[in-house]
Structures are given as C-alpha cells and as structure tokens.
PDB file of N, CA and C in Angstrom:
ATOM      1  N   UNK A   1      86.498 133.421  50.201  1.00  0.00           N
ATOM      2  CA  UNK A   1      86.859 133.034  51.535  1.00  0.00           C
ATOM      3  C   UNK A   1      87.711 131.775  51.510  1.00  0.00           C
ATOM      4  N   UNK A   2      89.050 131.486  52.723  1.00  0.00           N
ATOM      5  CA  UNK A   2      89.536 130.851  52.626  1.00  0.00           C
ATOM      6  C   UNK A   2      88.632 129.150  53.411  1.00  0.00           C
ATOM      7  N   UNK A   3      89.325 128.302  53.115  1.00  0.00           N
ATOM      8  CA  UNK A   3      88.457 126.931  53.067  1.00  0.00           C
ATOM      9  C   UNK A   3      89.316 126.881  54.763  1.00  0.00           C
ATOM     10  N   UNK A   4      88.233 126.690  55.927  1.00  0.00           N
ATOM     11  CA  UNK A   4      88.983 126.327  57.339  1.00  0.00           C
ATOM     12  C   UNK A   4      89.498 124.721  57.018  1.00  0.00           C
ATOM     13  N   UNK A   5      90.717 124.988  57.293  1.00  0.00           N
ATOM     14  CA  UNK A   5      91.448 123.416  57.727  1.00  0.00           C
ATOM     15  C   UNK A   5      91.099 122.793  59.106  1.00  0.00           C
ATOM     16  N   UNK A   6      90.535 121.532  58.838  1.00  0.00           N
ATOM     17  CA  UNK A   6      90.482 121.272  60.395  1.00  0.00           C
ATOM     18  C   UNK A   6      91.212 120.341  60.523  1.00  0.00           C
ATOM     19  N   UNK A   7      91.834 120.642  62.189  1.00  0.00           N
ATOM     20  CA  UNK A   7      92.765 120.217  62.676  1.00  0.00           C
ATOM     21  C   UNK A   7      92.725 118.396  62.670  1.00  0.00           C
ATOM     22  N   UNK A   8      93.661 117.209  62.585  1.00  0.00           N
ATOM     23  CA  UNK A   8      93.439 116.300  62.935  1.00  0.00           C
ATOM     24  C   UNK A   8      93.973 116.025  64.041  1.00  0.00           C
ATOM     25  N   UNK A   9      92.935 115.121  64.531  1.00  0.00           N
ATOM     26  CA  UNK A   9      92.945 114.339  65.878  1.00  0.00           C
ATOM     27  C   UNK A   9      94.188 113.986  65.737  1.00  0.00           C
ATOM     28  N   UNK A  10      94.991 114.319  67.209  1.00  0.00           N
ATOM     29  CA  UNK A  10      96.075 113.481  67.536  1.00  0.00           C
ATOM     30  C   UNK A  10      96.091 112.486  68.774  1.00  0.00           C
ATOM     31  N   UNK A  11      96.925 111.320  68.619  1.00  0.00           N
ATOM     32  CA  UNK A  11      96.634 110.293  69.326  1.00  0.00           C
ATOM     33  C   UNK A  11      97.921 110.049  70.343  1.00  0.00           C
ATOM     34  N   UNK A  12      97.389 109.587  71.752  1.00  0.00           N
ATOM     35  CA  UNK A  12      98.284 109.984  72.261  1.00  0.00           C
ATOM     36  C   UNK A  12      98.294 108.464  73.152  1.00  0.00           C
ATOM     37  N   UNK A  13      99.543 107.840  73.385  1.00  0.00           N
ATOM     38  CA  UNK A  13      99.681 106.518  73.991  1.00  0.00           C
ATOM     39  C   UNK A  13      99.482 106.741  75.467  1.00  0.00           C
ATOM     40  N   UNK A  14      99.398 105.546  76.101  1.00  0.00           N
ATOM     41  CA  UNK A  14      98.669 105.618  77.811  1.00  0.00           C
ATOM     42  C   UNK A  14     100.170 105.580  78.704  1.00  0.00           C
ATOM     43  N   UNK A  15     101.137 105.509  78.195  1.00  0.00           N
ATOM     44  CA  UNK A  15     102.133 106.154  79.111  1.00  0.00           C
ATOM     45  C   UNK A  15     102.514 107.284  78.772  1.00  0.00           C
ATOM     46  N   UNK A  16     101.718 108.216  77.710  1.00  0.00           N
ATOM     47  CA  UNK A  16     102.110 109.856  77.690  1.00  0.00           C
ATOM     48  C   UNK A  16     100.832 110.295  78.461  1.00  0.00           C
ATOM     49  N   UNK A  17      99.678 109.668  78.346  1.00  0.00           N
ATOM     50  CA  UNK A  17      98.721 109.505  79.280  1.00  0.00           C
ATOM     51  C   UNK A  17      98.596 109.943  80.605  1.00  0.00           C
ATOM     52  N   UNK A  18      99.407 109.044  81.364  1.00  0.00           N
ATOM     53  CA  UNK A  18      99.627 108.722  82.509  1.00  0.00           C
ATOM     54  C   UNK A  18     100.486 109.485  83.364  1.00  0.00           C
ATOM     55  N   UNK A  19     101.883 109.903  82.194  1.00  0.00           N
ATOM     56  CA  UNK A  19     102.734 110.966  82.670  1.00  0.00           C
ATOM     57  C   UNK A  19     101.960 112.475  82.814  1.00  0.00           C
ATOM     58  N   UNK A  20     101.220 112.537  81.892  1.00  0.00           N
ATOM     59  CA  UNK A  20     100.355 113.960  82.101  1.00  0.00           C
ATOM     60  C   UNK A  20      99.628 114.206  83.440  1.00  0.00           C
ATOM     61  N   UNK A  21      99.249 113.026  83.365  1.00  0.00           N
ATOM     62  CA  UNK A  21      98.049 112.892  84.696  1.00  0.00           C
ATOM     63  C   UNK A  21      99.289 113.492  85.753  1.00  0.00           C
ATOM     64  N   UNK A  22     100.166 112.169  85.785  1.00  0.00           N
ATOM     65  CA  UNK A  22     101.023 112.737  86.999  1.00  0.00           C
ATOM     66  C   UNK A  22     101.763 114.082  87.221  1.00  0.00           C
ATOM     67  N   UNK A  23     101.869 114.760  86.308  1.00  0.00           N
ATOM     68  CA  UNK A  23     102.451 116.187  86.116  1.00  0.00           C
ATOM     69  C   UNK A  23     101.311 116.492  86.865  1.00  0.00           C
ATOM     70  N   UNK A  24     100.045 117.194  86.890  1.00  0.00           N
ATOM     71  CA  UNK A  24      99.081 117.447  87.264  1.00  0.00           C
ATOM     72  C   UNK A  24      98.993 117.367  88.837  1.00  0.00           C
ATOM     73  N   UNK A  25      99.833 115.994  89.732  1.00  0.00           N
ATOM     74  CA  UNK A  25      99.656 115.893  91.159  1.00  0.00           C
ATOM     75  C   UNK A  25     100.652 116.901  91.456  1.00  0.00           C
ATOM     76  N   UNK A  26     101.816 116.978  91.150  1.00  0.00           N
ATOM     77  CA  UNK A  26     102.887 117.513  91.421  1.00  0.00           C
ATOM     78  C   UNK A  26     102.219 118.895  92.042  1.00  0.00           C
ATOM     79  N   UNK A  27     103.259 118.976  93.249  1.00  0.00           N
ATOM     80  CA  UNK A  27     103.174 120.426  93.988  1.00  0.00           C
ATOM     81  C   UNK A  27     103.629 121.327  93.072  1.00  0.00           C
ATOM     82  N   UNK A  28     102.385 122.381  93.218  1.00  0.00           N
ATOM     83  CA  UNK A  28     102.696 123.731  92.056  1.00  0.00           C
ATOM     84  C   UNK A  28     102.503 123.584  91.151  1.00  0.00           C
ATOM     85  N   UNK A  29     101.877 122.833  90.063  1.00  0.00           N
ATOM     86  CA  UNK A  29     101.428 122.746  89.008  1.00  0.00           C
ATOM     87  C   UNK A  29      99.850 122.214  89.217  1.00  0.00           C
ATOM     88  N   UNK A  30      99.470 123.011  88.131  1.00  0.00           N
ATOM     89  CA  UNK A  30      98.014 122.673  87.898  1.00  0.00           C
ATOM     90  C   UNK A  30      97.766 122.254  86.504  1.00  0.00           C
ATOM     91  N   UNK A  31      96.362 122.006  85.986  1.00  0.00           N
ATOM     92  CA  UNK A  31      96.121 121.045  84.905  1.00  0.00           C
ATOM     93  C   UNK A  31      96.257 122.075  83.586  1.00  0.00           C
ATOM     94  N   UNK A  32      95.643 123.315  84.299  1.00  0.00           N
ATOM     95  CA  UNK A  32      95.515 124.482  83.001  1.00  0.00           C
ATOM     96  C   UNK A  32      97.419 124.259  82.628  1.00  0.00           C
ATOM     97  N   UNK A  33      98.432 124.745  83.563  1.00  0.00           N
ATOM     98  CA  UNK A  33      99.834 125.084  83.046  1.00  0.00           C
ATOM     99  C   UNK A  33     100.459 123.627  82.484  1.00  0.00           C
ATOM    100  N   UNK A  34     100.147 122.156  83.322  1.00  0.00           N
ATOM    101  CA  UNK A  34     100.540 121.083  82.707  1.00  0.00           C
ATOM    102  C   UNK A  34      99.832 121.372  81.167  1.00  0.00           C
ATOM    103  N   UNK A  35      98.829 121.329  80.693  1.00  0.00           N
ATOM    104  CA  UNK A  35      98.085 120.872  79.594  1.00  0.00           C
ATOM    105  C   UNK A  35      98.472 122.625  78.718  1.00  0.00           C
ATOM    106  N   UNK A  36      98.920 123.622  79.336  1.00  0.00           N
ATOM    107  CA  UNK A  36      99.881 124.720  78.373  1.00  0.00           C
ATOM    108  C   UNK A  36     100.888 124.116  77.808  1.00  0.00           C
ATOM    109  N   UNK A  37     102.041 123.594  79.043  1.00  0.00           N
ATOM    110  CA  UNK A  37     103.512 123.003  78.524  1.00  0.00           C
ATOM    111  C   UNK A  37     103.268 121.729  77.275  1.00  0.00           C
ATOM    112  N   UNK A  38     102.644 120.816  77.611  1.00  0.00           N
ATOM    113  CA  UNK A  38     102.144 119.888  76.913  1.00  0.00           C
ATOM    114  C   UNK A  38     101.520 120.068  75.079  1.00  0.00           C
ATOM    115  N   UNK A  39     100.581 121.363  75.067  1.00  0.00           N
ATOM    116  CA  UNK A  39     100.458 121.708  74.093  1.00  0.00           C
ATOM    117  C   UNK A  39      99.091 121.308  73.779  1.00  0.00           C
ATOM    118  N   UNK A  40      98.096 120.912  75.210  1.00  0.00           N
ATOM    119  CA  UNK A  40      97.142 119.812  75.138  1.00  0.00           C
ATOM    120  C   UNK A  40      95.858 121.139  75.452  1.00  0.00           C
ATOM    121  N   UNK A  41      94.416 120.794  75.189  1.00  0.00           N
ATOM    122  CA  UNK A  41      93.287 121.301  75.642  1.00  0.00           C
ATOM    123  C   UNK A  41      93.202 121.156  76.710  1.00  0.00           C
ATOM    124  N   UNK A  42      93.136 121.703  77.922  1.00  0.00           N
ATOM    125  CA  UNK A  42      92.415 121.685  78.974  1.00  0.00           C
ATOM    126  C   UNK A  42      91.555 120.394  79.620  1.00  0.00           C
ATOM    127  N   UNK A  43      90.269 120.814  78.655  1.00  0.00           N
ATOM    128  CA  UNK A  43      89.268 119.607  78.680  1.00  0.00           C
ATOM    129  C   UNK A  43      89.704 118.050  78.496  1.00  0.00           C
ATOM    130  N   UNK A  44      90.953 117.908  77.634  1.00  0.00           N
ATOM    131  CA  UNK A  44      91.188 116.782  77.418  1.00  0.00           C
ATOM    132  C   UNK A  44      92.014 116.146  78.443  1.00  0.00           C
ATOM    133  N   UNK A  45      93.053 117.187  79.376  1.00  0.00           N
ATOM    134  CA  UNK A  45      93.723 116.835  80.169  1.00  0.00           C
ATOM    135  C   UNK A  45      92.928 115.980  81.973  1.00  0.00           C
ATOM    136  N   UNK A  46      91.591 116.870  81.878  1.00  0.00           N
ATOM    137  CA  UNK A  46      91.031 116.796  83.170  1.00  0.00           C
ATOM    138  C   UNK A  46      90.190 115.277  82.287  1.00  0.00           C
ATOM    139  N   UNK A  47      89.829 115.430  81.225  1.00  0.00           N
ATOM    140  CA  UNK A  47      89.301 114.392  80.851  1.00  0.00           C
ATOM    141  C   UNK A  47      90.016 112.899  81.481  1.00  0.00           C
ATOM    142  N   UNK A  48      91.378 113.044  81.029  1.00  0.00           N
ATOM    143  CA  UNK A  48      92.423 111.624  81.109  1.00  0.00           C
ATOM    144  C   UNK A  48      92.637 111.632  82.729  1.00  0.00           C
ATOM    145  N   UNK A  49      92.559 112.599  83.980  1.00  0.00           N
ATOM    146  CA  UNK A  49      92.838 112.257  85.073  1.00  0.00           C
ATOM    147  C   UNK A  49      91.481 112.052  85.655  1.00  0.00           C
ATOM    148  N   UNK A  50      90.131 112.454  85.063  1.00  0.00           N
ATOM    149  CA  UNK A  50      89.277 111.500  85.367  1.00  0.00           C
ATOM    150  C   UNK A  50      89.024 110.057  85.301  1.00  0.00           C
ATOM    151  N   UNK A  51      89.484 109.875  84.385  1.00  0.00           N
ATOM    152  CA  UNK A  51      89.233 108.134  83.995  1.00  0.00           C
ATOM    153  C   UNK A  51      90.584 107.360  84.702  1.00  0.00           C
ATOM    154  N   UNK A  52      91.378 108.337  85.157  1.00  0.00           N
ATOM    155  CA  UNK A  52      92.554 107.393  85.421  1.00  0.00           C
ATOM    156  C   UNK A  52      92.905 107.533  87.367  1.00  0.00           C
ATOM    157  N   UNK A  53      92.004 108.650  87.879  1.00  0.00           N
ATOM    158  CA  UNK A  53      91.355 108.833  89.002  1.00  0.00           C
ATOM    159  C   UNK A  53      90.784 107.993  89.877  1.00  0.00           C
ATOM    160  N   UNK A  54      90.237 107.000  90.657  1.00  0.00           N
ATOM    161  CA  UNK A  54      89.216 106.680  90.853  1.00  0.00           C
ATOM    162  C   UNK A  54      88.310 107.709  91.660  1.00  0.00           C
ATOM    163  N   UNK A  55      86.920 106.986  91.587  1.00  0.00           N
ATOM    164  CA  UNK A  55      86.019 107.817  92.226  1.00  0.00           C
ATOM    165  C   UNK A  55      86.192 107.756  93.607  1.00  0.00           C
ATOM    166  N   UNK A  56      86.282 109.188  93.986  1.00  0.00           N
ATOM    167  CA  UNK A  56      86.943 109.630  95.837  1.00  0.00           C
ATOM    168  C   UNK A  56      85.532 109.618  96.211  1.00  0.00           C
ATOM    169  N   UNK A  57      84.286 110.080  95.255  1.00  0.00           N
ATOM    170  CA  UNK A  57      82.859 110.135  96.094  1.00  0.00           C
ATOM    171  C   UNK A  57      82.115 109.499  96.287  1.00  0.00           C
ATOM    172  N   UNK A  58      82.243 108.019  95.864  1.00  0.00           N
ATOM    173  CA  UNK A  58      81.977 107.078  95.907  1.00  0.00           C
ATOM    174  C   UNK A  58      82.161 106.233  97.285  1.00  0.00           C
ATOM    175  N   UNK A  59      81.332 105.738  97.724  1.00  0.00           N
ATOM    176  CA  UNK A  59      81.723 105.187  99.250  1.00  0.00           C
ATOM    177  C   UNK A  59      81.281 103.766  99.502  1.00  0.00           C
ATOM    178  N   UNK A  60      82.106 102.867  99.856  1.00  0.00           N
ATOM    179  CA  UNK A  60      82.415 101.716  99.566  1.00  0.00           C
ATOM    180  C   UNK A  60      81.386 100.625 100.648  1.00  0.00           C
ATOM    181  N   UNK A  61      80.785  99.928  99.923  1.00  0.00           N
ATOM    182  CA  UNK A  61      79.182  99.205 100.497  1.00  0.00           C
ATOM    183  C   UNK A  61      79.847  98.986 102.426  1.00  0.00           C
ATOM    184  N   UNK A  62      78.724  98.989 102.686  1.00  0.00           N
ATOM    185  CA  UNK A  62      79.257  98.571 104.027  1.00  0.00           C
ATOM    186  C   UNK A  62      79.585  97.389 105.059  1.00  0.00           C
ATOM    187  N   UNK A  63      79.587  96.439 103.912  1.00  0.00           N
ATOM    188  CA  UNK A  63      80.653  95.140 104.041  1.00  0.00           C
ATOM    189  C   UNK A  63      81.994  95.186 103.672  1.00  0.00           C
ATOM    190  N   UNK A  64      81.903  96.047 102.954  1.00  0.00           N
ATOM    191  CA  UNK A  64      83.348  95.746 102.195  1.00  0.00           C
ATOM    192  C   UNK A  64      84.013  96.316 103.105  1.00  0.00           C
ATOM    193  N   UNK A  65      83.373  98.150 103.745  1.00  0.00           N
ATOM    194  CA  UNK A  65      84.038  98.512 104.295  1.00  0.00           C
ATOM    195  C   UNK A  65      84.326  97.691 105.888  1.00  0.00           C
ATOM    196  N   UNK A  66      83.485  97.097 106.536  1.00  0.00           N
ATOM    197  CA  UNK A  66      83.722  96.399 107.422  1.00  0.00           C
ATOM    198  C   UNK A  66      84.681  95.158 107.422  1.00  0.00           C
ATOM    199  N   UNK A  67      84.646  94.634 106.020  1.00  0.00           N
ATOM    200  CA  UNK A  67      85.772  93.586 105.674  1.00  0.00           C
ATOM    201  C   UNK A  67      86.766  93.988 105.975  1.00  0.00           C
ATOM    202  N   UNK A  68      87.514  95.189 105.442  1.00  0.00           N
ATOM    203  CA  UNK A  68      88.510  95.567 105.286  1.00  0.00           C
ATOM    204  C   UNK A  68      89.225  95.997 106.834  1.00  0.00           C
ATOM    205  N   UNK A  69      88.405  96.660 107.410  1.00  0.00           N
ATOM    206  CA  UNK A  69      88.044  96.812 109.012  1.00  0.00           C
ATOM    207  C   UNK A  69      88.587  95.619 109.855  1.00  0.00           C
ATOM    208  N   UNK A  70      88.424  94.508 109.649  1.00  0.00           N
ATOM    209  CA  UNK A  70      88.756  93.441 110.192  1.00  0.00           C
ATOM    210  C   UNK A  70      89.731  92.724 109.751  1.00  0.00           C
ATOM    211  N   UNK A  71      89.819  92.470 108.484  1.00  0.00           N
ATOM    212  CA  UNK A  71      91.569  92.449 107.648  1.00  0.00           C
ATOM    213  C   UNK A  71      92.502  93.415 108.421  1.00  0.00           C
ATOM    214  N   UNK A  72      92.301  94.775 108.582  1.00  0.00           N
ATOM    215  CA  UNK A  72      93.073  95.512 108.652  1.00  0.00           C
ATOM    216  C   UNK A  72      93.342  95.323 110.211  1.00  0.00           C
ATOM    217  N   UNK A  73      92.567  94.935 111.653  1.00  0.00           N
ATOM    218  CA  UNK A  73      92.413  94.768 112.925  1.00  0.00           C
ATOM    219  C   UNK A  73      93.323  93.278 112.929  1.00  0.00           C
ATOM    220  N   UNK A  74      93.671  92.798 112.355  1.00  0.00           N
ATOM    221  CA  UNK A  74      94.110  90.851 112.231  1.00  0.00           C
ATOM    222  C   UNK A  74      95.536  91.358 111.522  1.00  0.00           C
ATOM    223  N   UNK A  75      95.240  92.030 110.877  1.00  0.00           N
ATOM    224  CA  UNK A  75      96.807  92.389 110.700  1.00  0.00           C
ATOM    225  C   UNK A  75      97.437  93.559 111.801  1.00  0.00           C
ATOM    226  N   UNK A  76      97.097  94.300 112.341  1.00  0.00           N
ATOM    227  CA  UNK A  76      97.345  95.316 113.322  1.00  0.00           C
ATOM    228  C   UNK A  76      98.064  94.129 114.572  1.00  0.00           C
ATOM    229  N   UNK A  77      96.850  93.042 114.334  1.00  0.00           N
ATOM    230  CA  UNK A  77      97.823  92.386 116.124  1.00  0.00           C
ATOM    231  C   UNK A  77      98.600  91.427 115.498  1.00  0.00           C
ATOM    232  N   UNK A  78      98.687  91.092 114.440  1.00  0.00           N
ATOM    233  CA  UNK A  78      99.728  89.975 114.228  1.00  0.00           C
ATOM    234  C   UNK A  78     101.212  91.044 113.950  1.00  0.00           C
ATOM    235  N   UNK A  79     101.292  92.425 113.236  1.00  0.00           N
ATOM    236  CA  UNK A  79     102.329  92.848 113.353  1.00  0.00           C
ATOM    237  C   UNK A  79     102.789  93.815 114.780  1.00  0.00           C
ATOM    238  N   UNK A  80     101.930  94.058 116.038  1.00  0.00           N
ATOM    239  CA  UNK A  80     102.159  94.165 117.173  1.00  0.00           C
ATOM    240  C   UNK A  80     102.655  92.608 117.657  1.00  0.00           C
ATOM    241  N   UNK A  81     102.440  91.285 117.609  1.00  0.00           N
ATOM    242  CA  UNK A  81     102.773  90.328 118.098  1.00  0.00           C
ATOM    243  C   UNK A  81     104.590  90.007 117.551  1.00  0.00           C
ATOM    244  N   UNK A  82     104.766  90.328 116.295  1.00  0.00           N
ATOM    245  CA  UNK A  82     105.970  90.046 115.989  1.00  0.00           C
ATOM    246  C   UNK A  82     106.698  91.321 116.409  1.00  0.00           C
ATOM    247  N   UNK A  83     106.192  92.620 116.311  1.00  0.00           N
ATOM    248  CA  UNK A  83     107.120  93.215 117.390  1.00  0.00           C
ATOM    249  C   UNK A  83     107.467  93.195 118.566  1.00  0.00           C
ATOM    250  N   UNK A  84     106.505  92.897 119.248  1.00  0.00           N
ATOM    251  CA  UNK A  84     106.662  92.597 120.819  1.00  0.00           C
ATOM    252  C   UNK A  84     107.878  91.223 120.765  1.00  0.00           C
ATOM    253  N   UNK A  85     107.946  90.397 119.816  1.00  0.00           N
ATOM    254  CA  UNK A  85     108.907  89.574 119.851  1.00  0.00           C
ATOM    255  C   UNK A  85     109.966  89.682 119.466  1.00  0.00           C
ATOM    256  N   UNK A  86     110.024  90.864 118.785  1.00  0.00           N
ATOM    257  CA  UNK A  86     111.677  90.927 118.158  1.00  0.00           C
ATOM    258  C   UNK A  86     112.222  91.746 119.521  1.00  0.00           C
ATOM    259  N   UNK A  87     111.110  92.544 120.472  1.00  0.00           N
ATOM    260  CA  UNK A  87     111.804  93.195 121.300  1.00  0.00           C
ATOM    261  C   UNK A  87     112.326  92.351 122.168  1.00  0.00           C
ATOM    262  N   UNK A  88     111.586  91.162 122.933  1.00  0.00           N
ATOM    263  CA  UNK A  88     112.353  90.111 123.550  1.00  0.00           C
ATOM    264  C   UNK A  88     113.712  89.685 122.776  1.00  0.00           C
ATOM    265  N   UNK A  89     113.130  89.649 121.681  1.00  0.00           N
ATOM    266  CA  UNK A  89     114.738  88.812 121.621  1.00  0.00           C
ATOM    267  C   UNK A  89     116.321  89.775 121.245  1.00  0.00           C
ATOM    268  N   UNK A  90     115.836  91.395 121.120  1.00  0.00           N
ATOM    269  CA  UNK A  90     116.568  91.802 121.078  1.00  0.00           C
ATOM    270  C   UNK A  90     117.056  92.100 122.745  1.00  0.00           C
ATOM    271  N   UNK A  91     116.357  92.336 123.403  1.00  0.00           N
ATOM    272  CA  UNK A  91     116.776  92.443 124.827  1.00  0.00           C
ATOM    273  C   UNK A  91     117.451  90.910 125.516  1.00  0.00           C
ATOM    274  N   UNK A  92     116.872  89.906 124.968  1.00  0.00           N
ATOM    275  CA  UNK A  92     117.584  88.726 125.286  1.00  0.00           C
ATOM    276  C   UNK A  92     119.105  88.762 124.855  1.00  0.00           C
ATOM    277  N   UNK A  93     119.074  89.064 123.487  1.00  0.00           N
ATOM    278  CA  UNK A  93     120.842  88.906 122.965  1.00  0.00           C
ATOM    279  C   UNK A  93     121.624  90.091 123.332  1.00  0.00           C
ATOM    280  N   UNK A  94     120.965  90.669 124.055  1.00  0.00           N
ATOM    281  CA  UNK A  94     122.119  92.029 123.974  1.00  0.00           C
ATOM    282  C   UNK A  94     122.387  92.054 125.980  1.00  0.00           C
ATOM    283  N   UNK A  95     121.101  91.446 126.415  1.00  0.00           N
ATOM    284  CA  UNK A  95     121.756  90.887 128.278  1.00  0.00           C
ATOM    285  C   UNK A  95     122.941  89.845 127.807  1.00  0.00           C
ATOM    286  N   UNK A  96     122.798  88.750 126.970  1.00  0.00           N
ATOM    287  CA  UNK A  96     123.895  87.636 126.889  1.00  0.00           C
ATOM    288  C   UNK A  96     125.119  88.132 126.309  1.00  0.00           C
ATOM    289  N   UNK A  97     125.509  89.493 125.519  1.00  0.00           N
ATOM    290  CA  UNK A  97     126.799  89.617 125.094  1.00  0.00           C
ATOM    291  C   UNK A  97     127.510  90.262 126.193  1.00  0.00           C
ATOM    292  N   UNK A  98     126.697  90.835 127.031  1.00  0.00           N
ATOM    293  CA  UNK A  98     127.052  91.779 128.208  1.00  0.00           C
ATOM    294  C   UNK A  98     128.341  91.248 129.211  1.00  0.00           C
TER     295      UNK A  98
END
C-alpha cells in the first residue's frame, strides 16, 4: 500500500483574510462558491467570517444602549440646529442679491 501524503497546512495573511470574508457579502455569491474559486474548505472560510463578524446576537447592556440613545438624541438636535441655520442664511443671501 501506498504511504498517504498529508497535505501541509497553508498559511494565509489577514488581508487575503479579509478579502475572502468580503467576497462572501457580495450580492450573489455565497461562502460554499467564494471558498470553491479560492481553492479554500468551506469550514475554514465560515470559520474566518466568524471571527471577523461581530456578534449580531449579542445585545448590548442596557446602559450602553441608553448611552448611545442620548449621544445619538444631542447629536440629532445639534445637526437640526445648524440646519435650520444654514436655511436662514441661505434665504437671507439670496432676498439681498434680489
């Protein structure tokens, strides 16, 4: 019987990494046909867009999420306040060229 060769591990850098992952979002491609073209296992492909994923099921304490809630409400009226002002002053300069 012949002696099985086993394959060696190949190593792969985190911007071939990263490009895989992103092949993977792309409309119309999935991980099985990215990780065909690629030449890669399957398992290893879903492996690298797990870790490079964050966790979507994970749900964020409920301070933080309220922090953010109120960051996000303080910025909502300060960029309604500078619009409401650019509209004055665009209606101001454009009565004065008249």
């Amino acid at each position: 019987m012949a002696k099985e060769q086993r394959q060696s591990r190949r190593k792969y850098d985190a911007e071939f990494k990263a490009e895989a992952v992103r092949l993977t979002y792309q409309p119309g491609r999935t991980v099985a046909g990215v990780a065909r073209d690629l030449g890669l296992n399957e398992s290893v492909l879903w492996r690298w867009r797990q870790k490079q994923t964050p966790a979507l099921d994970t749900q964020p304490s409920g301070e933080t999420a309220e922090a953010e809630l109120k960051r996000l409400r303080r910025e909502l009226s300060r960029v309604t306040q500078e619009r409401d002002i650019l509209k004055k002053a665009l209606a101001y300069f454009s009565r004065s060229e008249s």
